[in-house]
PDB file of N, CA and C in Angstrom:
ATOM      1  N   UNK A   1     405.441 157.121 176.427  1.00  0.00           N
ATOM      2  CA  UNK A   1     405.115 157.036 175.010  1.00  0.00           C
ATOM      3  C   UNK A   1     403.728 157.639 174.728  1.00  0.00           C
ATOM      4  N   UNK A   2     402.720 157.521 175.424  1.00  0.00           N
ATOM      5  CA  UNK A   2     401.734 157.789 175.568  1.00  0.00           C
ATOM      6  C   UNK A   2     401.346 159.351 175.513  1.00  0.00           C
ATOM      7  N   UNK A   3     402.260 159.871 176.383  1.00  0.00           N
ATOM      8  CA  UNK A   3     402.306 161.549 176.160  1.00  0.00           C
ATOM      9  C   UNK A   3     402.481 162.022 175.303  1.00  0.00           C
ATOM     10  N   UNK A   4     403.564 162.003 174.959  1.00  0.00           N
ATOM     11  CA  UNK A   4     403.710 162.511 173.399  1.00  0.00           C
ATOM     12  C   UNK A   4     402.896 162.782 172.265  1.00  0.00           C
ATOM     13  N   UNK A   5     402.283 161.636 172.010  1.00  0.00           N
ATOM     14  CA  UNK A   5     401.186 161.254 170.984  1.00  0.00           C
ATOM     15  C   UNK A   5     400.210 161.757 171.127  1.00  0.00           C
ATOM     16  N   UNK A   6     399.667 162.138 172.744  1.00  0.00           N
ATOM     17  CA  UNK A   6     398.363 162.902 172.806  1.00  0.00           C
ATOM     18  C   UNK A   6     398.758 164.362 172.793  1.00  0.00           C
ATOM     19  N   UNK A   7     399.977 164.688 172.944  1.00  0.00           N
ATOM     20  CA  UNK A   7     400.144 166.081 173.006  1.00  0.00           C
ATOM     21  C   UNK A   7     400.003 166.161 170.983  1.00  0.00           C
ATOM     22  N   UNK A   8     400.715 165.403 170.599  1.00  0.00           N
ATOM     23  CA  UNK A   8     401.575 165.717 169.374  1.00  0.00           C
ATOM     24  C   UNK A   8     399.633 165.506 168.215  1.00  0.00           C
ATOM     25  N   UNK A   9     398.831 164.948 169.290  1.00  0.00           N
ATOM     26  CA  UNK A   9     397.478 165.013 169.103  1.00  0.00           C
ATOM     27  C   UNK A   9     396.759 166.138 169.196  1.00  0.00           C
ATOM     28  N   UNK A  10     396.736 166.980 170.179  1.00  0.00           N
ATOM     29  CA  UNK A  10     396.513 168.114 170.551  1.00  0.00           C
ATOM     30  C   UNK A  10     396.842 169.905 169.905  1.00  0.00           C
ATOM     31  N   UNK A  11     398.278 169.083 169.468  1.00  0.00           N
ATOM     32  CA  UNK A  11     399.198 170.155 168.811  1.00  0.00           C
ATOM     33  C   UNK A  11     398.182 170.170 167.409  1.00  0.00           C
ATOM     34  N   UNK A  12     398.091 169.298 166.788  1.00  0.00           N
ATOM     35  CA  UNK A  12     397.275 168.889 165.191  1.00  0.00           C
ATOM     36  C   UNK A  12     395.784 169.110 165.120  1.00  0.00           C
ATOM     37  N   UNK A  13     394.985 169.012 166.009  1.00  0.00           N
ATOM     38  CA  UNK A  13     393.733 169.752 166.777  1.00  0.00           C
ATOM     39  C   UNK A  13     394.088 171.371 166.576  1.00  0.00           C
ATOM     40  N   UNK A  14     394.814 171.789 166.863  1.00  0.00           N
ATOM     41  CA  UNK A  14     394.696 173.083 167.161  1.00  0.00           C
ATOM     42  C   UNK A  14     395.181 173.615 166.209  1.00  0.00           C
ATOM     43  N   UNK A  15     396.236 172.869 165.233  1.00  0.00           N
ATOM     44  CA  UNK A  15     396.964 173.697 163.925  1.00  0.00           C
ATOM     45  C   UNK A  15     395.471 173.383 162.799  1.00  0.00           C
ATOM     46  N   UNK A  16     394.840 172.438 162.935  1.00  0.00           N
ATOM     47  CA  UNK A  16     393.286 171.983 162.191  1.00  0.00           C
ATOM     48  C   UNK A  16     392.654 173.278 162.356  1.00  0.00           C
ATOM     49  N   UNK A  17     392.255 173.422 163.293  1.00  0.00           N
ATOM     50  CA  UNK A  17     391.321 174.713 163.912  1.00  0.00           C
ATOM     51  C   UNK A  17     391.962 176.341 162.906  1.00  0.00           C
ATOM     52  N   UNK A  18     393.402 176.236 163.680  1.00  0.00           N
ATOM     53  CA  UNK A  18     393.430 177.589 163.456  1.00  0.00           C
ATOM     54  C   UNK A  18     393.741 177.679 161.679  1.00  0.00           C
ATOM     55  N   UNK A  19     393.967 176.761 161.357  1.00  0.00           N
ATOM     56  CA  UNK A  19     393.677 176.501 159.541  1.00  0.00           C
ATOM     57  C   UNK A  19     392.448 177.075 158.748  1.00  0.00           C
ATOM     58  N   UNK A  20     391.768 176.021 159.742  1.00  0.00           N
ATOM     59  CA  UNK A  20     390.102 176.397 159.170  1.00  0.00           C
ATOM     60  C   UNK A  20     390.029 177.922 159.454  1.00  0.00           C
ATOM     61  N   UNK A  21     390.393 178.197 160.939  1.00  0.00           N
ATOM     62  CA  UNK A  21     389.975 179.858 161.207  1.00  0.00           C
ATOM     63  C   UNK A  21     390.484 180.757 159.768  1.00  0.00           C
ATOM     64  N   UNK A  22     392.049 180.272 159.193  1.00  0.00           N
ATOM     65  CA  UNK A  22     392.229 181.311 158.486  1.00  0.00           C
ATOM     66  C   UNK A  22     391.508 181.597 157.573  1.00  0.00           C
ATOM     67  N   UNK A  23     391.326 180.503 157.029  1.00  0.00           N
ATOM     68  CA  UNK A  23     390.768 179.760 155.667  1.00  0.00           C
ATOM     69  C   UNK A  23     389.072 180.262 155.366  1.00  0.00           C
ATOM     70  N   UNK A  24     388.644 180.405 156.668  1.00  0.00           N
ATOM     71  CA  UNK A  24     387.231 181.247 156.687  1.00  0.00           C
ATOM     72  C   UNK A  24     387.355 182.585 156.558  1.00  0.00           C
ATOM     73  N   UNK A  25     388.403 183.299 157.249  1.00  0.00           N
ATOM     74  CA  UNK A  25     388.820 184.813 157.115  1.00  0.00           C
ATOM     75  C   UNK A  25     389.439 185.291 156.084  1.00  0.00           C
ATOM     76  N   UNK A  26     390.291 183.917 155.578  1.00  0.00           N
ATOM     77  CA  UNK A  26     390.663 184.105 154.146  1.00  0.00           C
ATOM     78  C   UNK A  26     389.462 184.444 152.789  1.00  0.00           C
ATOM     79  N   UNK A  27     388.140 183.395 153.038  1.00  0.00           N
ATOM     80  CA  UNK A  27     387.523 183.832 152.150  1.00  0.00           C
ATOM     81  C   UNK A  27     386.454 184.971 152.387  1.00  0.00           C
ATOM     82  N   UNK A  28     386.446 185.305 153.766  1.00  0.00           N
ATOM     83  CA  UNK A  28     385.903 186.471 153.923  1.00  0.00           C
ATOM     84  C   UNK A  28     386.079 187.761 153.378  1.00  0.00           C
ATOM     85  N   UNK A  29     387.811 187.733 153.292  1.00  0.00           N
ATOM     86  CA  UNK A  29     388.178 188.644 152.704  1.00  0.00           C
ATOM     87  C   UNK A  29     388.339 188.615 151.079  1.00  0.00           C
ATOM     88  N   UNK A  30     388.364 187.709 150.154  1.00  0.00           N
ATOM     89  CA  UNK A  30     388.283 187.384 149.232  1.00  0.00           C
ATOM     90  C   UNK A  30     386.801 186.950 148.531  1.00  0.00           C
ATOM     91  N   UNK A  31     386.186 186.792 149.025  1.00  0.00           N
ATOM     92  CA  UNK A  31     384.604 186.841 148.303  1.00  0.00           C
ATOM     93  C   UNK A  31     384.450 188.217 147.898  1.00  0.00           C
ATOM     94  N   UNK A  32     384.041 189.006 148.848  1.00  0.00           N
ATOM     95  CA  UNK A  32     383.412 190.445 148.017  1.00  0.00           C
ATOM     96  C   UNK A  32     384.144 190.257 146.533  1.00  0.00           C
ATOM     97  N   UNK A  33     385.777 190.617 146.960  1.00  0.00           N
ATOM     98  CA  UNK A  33     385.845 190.913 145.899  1.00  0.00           C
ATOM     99  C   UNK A  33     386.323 189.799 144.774  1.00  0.00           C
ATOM    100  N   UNK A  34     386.081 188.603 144.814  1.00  0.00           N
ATOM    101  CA  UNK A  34     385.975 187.764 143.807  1.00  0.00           C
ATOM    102  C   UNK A  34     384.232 187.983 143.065  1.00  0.00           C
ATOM    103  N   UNK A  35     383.146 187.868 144.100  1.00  0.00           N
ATOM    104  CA  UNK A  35     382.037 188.311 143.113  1.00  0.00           C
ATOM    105  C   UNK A  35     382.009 189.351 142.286  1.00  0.00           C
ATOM    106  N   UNK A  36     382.812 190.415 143.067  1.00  0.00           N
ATOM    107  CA  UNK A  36     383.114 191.641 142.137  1.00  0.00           C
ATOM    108  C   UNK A  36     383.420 191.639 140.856  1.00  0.00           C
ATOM    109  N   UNK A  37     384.427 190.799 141.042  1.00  0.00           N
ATOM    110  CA  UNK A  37     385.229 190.400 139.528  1.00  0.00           C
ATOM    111  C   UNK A  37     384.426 189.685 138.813  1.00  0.00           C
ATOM    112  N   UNK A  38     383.703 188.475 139.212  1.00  0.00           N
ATOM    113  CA  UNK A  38     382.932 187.614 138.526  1.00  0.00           C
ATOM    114  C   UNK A  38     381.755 188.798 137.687  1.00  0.00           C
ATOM    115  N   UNK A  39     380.855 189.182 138.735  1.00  0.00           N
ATOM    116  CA  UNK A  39     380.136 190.207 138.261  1.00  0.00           C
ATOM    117  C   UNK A  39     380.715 191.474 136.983  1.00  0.00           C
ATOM    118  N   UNK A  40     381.638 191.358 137.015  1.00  0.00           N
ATOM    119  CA  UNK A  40     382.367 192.944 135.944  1.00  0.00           C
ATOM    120  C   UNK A  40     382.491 192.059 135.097  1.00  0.00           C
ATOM    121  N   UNK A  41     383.039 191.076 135.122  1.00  0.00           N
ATOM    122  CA  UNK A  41     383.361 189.617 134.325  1.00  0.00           C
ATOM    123  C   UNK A  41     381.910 189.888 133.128  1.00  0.00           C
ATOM    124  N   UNK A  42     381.475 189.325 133.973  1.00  0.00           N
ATOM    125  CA  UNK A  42     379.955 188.681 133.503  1.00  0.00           C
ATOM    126  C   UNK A  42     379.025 190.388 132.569  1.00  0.00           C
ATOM    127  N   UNK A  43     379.114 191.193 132.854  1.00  0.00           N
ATOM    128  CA  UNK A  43     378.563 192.309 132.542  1.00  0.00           C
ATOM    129  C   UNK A  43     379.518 193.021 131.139  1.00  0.00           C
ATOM    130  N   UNK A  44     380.828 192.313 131.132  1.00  0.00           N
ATOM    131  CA  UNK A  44     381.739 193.305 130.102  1.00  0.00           C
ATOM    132  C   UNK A  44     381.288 192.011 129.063  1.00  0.00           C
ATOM    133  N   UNK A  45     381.259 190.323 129.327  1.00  0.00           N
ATOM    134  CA  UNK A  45     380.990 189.598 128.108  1.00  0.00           C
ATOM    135  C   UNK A  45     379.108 189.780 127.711  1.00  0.00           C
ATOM    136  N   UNK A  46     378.824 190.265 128.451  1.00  0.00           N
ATOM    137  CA  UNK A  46     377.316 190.105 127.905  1.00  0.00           C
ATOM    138  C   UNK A  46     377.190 191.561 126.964  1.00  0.00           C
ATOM    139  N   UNK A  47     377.612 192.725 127.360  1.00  0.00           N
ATOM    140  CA  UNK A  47     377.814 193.757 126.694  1.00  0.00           C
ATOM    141  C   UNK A  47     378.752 193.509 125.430  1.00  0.00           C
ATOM    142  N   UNK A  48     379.818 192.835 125.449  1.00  0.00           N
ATOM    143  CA  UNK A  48     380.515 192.495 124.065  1.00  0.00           C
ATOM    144  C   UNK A  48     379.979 191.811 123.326  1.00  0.00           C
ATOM    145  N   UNK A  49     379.023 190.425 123.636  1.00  0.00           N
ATOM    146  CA  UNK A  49     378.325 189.503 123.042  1.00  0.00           C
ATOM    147  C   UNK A  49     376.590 190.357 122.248  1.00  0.00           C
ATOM    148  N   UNK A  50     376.235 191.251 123.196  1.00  0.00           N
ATOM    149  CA  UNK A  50     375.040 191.884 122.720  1.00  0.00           C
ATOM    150  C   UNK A  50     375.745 192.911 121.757  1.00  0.00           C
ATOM    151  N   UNK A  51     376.459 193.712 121.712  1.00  0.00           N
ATOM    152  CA  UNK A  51     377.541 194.348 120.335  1.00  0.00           C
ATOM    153  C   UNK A  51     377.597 193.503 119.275  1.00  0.00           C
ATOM    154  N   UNK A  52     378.246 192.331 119.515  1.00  0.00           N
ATOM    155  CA  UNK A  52     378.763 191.109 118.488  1.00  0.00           C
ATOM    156  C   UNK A  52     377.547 190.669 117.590  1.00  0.00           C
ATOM    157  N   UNK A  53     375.886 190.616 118.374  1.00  0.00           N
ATOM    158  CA  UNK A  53     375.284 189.952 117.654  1.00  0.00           C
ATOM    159  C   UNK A  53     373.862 191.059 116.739  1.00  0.00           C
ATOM    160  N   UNK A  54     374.756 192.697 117.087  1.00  0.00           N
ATOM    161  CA  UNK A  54     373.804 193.379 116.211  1.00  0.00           C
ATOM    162  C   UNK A  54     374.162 193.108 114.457  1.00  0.00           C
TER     163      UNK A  54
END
């Protein structure tokens, strides 16, 4: 009984891990270009808002 549980322990350790691994590579690859967006974001409302309030 004992085996099991530490394997089935072991197994959940390692699916944890390689989660996190993606999950870091995931936003590795998704930052640049989310600031990107945020940034174009942020630069097209300040340019519409400085238009809006001549």
């Amino acid at each position: 009984m004992k085996a099991p549980g530490n394997k089935e322990k072991a197994s959940c350790r390692v699916e944890w891990k390689d989660l996190l691994a993606f999950c870091i590579a995931l936003y590795q690859i998704l930052a640049p270009q989310l600031l990107a967006t945020m940034a174009a974001v942020g630069i097209i409302a300040f340019l519409l808002l400085r238009f809006w309030l001549k």
